[in-house]
N, C-alpha and C. Protein backbone atom coordinates (compact mmCIF):
# COMPACT_ATOMS: atom_id res chain seq x y z
N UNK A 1 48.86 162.35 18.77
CA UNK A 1 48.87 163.76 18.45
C UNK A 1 49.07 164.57 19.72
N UNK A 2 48.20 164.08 20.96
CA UNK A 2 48.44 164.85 21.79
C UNK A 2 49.62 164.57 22.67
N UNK A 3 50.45 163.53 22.05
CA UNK A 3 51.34 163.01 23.19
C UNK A 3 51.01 162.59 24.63
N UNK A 4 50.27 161.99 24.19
CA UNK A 4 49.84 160.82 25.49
C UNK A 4 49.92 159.53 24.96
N UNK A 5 50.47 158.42 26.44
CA UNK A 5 51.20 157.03 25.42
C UNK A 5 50.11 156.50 26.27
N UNK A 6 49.73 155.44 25.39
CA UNK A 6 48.18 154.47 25.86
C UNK A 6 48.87 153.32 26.62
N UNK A 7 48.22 153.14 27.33
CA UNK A 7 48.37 151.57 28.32
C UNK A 7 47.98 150.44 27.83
N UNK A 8 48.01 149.25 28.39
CA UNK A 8 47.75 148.24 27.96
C UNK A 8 46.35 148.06 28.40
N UNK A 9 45.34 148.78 28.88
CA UNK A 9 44.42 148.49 28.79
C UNK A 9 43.42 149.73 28.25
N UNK A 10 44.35 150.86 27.62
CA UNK A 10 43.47 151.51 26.87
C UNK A 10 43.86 150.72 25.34
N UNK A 11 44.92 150.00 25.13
CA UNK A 11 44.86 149.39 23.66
C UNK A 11 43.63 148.27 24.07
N UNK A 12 43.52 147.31 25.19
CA UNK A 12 42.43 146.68 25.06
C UNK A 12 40.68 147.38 24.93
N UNK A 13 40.95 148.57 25.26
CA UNK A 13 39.33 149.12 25.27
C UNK A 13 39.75 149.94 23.36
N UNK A 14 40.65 149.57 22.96
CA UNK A 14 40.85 150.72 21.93
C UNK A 14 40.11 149.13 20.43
N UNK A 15 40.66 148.06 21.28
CA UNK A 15 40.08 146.50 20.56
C UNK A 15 39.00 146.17 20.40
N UNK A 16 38.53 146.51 21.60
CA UNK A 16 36.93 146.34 21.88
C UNK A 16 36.24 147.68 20.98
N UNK A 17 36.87 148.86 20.91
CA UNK A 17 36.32 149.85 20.41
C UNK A 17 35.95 149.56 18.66
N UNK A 18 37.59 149.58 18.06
CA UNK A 18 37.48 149.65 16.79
C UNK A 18 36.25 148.73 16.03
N UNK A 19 36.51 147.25 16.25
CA UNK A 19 36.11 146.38 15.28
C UNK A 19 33.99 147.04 15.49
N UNK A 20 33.71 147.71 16.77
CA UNK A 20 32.43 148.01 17.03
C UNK A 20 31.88 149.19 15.83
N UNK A 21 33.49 149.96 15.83
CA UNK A 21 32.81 151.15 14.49
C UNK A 21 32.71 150.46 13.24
N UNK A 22 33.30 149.19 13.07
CA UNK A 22 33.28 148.68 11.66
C UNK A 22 31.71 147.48 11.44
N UNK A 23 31.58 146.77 12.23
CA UNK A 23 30.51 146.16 12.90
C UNK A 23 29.31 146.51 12.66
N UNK A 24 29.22 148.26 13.26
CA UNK A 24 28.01 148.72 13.52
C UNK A 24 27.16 149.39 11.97
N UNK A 25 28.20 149.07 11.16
CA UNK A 25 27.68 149.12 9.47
C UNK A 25 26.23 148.53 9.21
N UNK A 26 26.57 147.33 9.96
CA UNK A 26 25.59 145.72 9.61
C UNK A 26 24.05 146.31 9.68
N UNK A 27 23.76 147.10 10.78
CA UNK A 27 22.13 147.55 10.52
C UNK A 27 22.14 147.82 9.80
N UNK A 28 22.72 149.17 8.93
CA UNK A 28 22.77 150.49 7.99
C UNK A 28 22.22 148.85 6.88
N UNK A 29 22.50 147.69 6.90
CA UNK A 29 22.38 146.84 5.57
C UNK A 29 20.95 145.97 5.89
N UNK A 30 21.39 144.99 6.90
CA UNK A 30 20.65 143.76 6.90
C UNK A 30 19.20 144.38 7.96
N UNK A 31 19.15 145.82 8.58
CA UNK A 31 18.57 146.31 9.32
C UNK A 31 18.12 145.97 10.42
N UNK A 32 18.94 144.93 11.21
CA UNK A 32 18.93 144.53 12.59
C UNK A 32 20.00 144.46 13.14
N UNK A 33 21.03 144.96 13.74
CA UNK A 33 22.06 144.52 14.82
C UNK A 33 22.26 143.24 15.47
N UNK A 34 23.25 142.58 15.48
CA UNK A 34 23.68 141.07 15.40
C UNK A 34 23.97 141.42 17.33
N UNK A 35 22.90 140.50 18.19
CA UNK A 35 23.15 140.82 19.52
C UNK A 35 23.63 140.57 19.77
N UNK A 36 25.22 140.08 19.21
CA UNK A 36 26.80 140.16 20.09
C UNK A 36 26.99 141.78 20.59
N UNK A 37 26.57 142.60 19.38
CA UNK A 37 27.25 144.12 19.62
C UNK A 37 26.84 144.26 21.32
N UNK A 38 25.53 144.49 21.25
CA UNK A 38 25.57 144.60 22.80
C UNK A 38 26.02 143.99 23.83
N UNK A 39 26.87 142.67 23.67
CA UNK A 39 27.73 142.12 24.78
C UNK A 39 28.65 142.52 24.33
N UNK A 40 29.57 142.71 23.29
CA UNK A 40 30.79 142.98 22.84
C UNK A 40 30.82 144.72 23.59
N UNK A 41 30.01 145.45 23.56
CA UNK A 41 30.04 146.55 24.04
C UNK A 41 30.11 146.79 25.25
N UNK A 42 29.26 145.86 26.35
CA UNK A 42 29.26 145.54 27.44
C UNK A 42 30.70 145.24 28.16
N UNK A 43 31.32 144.32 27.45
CA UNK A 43 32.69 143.92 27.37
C UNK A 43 33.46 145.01 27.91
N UNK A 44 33.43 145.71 26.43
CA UNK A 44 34.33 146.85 26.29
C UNK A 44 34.20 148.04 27.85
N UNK A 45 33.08 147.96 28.17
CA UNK A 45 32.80 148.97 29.43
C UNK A 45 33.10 148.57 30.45
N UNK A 46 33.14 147.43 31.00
CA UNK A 46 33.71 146.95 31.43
C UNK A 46 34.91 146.62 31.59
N UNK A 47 36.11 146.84 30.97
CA UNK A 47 37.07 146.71 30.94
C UNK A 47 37.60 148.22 31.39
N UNK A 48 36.72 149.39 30.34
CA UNK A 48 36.94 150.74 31.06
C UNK A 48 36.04 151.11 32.36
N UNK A 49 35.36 150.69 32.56
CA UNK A 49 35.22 150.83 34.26
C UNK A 49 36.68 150.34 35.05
N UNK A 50 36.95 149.19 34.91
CA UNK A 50 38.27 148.28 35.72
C UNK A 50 39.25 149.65 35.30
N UNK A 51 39.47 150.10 34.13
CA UNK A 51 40.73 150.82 34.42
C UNK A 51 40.50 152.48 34.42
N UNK A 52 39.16 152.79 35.39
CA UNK A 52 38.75 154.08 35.96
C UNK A 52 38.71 153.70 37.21
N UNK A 53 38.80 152.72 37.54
CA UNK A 53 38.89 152.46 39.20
C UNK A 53 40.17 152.36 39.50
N UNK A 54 41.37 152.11 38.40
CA UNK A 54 42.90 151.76 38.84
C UNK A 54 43.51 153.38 38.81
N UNK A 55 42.93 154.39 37.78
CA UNK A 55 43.14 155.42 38.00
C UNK A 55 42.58 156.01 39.19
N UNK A 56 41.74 155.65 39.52
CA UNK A 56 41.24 156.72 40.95
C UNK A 56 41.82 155.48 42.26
N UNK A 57 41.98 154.69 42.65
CA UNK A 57 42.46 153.95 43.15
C UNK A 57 43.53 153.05 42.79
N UNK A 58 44.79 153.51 42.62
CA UNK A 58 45.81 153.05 42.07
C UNK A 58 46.55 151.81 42.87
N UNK A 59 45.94 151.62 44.11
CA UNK A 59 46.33 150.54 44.65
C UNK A 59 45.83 149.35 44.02
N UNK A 60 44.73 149.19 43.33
CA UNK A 60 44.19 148.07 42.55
C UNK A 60 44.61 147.88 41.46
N UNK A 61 46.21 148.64 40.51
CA UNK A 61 46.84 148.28 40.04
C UNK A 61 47.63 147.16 40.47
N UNK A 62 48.00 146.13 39.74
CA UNK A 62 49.07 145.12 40.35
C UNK A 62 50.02 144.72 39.75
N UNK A 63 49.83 145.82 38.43
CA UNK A 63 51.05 145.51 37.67
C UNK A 63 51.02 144.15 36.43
N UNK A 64 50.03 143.85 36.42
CA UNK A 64 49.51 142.57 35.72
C UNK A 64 49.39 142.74 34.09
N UNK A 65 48.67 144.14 33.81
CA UNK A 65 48.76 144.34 32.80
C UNK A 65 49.53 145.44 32.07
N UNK A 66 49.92 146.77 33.12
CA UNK A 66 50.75 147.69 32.65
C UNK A 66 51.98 147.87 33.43
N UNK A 67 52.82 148.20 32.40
CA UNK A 67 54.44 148.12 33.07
C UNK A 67 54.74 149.33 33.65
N UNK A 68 55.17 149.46 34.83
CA UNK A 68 56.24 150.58 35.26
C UNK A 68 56.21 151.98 34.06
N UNK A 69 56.66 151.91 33.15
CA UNK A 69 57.05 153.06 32.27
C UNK A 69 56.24 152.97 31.63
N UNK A 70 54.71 152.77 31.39
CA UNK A 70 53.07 153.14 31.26
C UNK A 70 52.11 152.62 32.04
N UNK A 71 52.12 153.14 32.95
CA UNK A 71 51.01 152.73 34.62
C UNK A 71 49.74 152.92 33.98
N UNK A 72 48.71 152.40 34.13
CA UNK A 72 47.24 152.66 33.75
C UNK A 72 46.93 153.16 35.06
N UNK A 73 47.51 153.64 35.71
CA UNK A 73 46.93 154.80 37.53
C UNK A 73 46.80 156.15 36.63
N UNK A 74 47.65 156.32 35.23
CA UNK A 74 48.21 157.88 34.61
C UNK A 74 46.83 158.54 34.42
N UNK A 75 46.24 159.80 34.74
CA UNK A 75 45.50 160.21 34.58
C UNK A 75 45.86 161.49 33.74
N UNK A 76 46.13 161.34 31.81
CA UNK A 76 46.37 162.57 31.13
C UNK A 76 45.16 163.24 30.88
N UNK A 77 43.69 163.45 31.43
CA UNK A 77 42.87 164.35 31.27
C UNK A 77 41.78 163.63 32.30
N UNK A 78 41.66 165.42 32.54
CA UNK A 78 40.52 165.22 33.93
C UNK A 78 39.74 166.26 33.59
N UNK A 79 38.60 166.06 33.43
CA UNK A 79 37.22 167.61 33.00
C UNK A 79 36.40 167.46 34.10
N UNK A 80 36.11 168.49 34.30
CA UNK A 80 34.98 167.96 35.49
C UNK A 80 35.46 167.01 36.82
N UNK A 81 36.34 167.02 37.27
CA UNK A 81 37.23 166.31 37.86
C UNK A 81 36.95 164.92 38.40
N UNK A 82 36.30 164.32 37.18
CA UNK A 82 36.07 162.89 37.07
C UNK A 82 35.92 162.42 35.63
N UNK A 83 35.68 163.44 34.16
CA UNK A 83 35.92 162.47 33.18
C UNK A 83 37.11 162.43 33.05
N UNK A 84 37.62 161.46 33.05
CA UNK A 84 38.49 160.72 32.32
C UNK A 84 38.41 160.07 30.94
N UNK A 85 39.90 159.85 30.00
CA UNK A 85 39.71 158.68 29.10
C UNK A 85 39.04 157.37 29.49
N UNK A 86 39.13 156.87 29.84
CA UNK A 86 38.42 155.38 30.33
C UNK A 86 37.05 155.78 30.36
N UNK A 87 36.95 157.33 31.29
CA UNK A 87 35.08 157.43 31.23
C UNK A 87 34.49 157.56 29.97
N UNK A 88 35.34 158.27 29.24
CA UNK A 88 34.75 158.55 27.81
C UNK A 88 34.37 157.21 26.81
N UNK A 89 35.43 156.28 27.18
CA UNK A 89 35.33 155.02 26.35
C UNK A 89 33.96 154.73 27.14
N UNK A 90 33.94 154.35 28.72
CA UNK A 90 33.31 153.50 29.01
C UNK A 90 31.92 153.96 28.07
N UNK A 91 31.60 155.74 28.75
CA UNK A 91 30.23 156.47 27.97
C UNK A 91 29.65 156.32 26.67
N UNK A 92 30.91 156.04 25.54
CA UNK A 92 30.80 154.95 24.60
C UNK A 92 30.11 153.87 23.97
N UNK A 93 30.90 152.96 25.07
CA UNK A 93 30.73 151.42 25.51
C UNK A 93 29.24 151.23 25.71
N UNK A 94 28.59 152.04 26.98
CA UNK A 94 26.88 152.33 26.95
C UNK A 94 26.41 152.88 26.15
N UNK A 95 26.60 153.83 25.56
CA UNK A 95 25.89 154.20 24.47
C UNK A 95 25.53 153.49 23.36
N UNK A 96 26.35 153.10 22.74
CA UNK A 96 26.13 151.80 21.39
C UNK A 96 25.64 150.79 22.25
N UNK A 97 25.42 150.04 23.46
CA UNK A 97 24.93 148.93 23.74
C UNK A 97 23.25 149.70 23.97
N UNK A 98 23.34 150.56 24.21
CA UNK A 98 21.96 151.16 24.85
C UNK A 98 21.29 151.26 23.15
N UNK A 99 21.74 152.01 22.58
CA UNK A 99 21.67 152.24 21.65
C UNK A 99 20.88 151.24 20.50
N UNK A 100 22.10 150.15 20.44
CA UNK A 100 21.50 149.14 19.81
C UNK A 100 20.44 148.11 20.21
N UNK A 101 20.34 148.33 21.68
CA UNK A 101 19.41 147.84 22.29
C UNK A 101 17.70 148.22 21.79
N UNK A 102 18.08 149.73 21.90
CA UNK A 102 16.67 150.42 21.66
C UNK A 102 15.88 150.33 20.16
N UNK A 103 17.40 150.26 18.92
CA UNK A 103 17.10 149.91 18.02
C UNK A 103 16.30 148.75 17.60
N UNK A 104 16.88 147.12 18.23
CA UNK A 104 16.05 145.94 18.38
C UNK A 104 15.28 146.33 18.73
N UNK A 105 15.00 146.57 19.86
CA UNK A 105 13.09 146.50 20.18
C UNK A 105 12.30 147.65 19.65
N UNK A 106 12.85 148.78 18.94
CA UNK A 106 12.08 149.32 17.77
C UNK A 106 11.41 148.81 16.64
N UNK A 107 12.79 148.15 16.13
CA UNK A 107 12.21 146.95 14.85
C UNK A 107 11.21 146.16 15.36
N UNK A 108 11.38 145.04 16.72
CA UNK A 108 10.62 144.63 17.41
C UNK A 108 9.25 145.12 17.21
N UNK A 109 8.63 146.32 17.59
CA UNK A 109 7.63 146.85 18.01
C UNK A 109 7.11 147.49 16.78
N UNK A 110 7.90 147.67 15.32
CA UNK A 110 7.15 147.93 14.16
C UNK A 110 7.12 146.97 13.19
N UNK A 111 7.34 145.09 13.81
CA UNK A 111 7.30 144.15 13.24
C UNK A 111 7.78 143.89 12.36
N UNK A 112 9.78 144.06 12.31
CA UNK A 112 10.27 143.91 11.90
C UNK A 112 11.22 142.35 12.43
N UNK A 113 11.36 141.53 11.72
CA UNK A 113 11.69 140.34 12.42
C UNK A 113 12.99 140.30 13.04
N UNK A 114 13.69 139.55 14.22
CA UNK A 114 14.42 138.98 14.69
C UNK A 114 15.61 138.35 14.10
């Protein structure tokens, strides 16, 4: 919509993203979170950290994963003159891991089982 073309490693944080909104159903049912989410999320932030450091340091691009005619160095939004897309995913990425974290050891602590 806004005409910005994604890189090859915002489609990988966009991988890690989706299947997490479909995923994160599973409490709303069985009322515990399956503790992959929080490595799968971990994952995902990780991957957008790596490509917030290629944007602010574009020398640690190597060309490995994005081509010439979509550089992951492209920085189409800057607020605060450090969020970025990648920060937003990464902010994300922690949030649902934090998130679901706090949830387990809620259940945890009102003896709800494992």
């Amino acid at each position: 919509v806004a005409g910005f073309f994604p890189c090859s490693l915002c489609w990988v944080q966009r991988g890690f993203m989706y299947p997490l909104a479909l995923v994160l159903a599973v409490p709303a049912v069985r009322r515990r979170p399956p503790r992959a989410l929080i490595w799968w999320a971990l994952a995902g932030a990780a991957v957008a950290v790596y490509h917030y450091g290629i944007e602010h340091l574009p020398a640690l691009d190597d060309g490995a994963f994005c081509p010439a005619s979509i550089p992951c160095s492209t920085i189409w939004v800057n607020e605060f003159g450090f969020v970025t897309i990648p920060f937003m995913a990464m902010s994300g990425f922690l949030a649902i891991a934090a998130l679901v974290q706090v949830h387990r050891r809620w259940n945890r602590a009102h003896g709800e089982s494992q």
